[in-house]
N, C-alpha and C. Protein backbone atom coordinates (compact mmCIF):
# COMPACT_ATOMS: atom_id res chain seq x y z
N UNK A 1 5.58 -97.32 30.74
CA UNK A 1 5.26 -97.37 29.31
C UNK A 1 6.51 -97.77 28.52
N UNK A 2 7.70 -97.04 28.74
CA UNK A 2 8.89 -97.44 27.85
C UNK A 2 8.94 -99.00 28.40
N UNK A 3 9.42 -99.34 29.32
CA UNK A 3 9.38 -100.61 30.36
C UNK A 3 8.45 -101.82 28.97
N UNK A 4 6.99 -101.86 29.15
CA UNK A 4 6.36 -102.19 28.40
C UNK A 4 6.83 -102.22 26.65
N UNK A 5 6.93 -100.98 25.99
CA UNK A 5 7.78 -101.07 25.12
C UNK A 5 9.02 -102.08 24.66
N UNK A 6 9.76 -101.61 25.71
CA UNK A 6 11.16 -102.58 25.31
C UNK A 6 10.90 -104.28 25.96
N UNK A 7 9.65 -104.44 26.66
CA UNK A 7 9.44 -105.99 26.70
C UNK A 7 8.80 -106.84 25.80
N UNK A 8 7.89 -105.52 24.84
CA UNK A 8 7.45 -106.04 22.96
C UNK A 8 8.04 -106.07 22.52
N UNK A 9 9.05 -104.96 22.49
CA UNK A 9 10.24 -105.00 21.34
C UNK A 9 10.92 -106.72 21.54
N UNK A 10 11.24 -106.63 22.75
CA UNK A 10 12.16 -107.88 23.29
C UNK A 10 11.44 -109.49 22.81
N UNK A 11 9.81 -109.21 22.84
CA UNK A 11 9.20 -110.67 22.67
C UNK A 11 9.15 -110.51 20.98
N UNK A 12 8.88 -109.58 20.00
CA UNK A 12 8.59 -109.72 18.77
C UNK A 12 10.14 -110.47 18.19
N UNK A 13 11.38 -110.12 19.08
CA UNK A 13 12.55 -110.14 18.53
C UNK A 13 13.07 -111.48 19.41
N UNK A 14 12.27 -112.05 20.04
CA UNK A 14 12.72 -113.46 20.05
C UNK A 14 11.71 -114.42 19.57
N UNK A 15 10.95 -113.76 19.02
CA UNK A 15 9.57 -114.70 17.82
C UNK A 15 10.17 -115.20 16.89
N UNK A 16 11.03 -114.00 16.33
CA UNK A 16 11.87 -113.96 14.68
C UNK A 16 13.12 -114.44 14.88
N UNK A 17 13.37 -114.71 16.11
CA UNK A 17 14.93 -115.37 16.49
C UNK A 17 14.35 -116.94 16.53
N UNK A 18 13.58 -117.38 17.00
CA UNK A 18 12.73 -118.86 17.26
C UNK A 18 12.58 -119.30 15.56
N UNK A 19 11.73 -118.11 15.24
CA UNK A 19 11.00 -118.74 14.12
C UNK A 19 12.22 -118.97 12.79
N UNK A 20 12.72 -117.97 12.73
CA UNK A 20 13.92 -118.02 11.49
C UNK A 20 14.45 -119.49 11.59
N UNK A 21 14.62 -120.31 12.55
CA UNK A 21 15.54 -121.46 12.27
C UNK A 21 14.60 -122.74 12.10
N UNK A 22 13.22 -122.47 11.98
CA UNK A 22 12.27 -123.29 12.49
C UNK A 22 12.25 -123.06 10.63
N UNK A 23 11.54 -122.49 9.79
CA UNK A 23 10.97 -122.09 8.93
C UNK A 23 10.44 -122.77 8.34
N UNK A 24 9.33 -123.53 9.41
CA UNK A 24 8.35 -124.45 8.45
C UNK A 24 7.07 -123.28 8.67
N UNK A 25 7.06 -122.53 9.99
CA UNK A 25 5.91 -121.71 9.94
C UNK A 25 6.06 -120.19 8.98
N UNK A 26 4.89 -120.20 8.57
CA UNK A 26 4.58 -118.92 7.56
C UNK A 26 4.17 -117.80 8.27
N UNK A 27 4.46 -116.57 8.09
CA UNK A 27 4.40 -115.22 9.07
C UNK A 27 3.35 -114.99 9.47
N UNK A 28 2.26 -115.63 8.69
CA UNK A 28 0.76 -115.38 9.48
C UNK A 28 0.81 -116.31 11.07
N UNK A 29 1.67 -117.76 10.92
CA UNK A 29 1.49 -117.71 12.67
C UNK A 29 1.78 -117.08 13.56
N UNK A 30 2.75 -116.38 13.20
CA UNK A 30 3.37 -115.16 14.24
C UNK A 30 2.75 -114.31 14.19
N UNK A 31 1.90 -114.24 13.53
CA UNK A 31 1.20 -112.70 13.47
C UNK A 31 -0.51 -113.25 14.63
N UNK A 32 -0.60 -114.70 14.54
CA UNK A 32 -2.02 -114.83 14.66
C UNK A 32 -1.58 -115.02 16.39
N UNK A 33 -0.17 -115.71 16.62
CA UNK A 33 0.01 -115.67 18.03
C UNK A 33 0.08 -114.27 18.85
N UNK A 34 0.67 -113.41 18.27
CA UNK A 34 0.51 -112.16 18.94
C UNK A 34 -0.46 -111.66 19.06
């Protein structure tokens, strides 16, 4: 379960690492890909 945990934590926090430099997409794609 933690395992699982820290591999969401790990994918939400390279979404916002991707997406920040990209910033043509609006937070609803990240939200609709997850």
């Amino acid at each position: 379960m933690l395992r699982y945990s820290l591999l969401t934590a790990g994918l939400l926090l390279g979404a916002s690492a991707f997406a920040a430099p990209a910033g043509d997409l609006p937070p609803d794609a990240l939200a609709c890909e997850g």
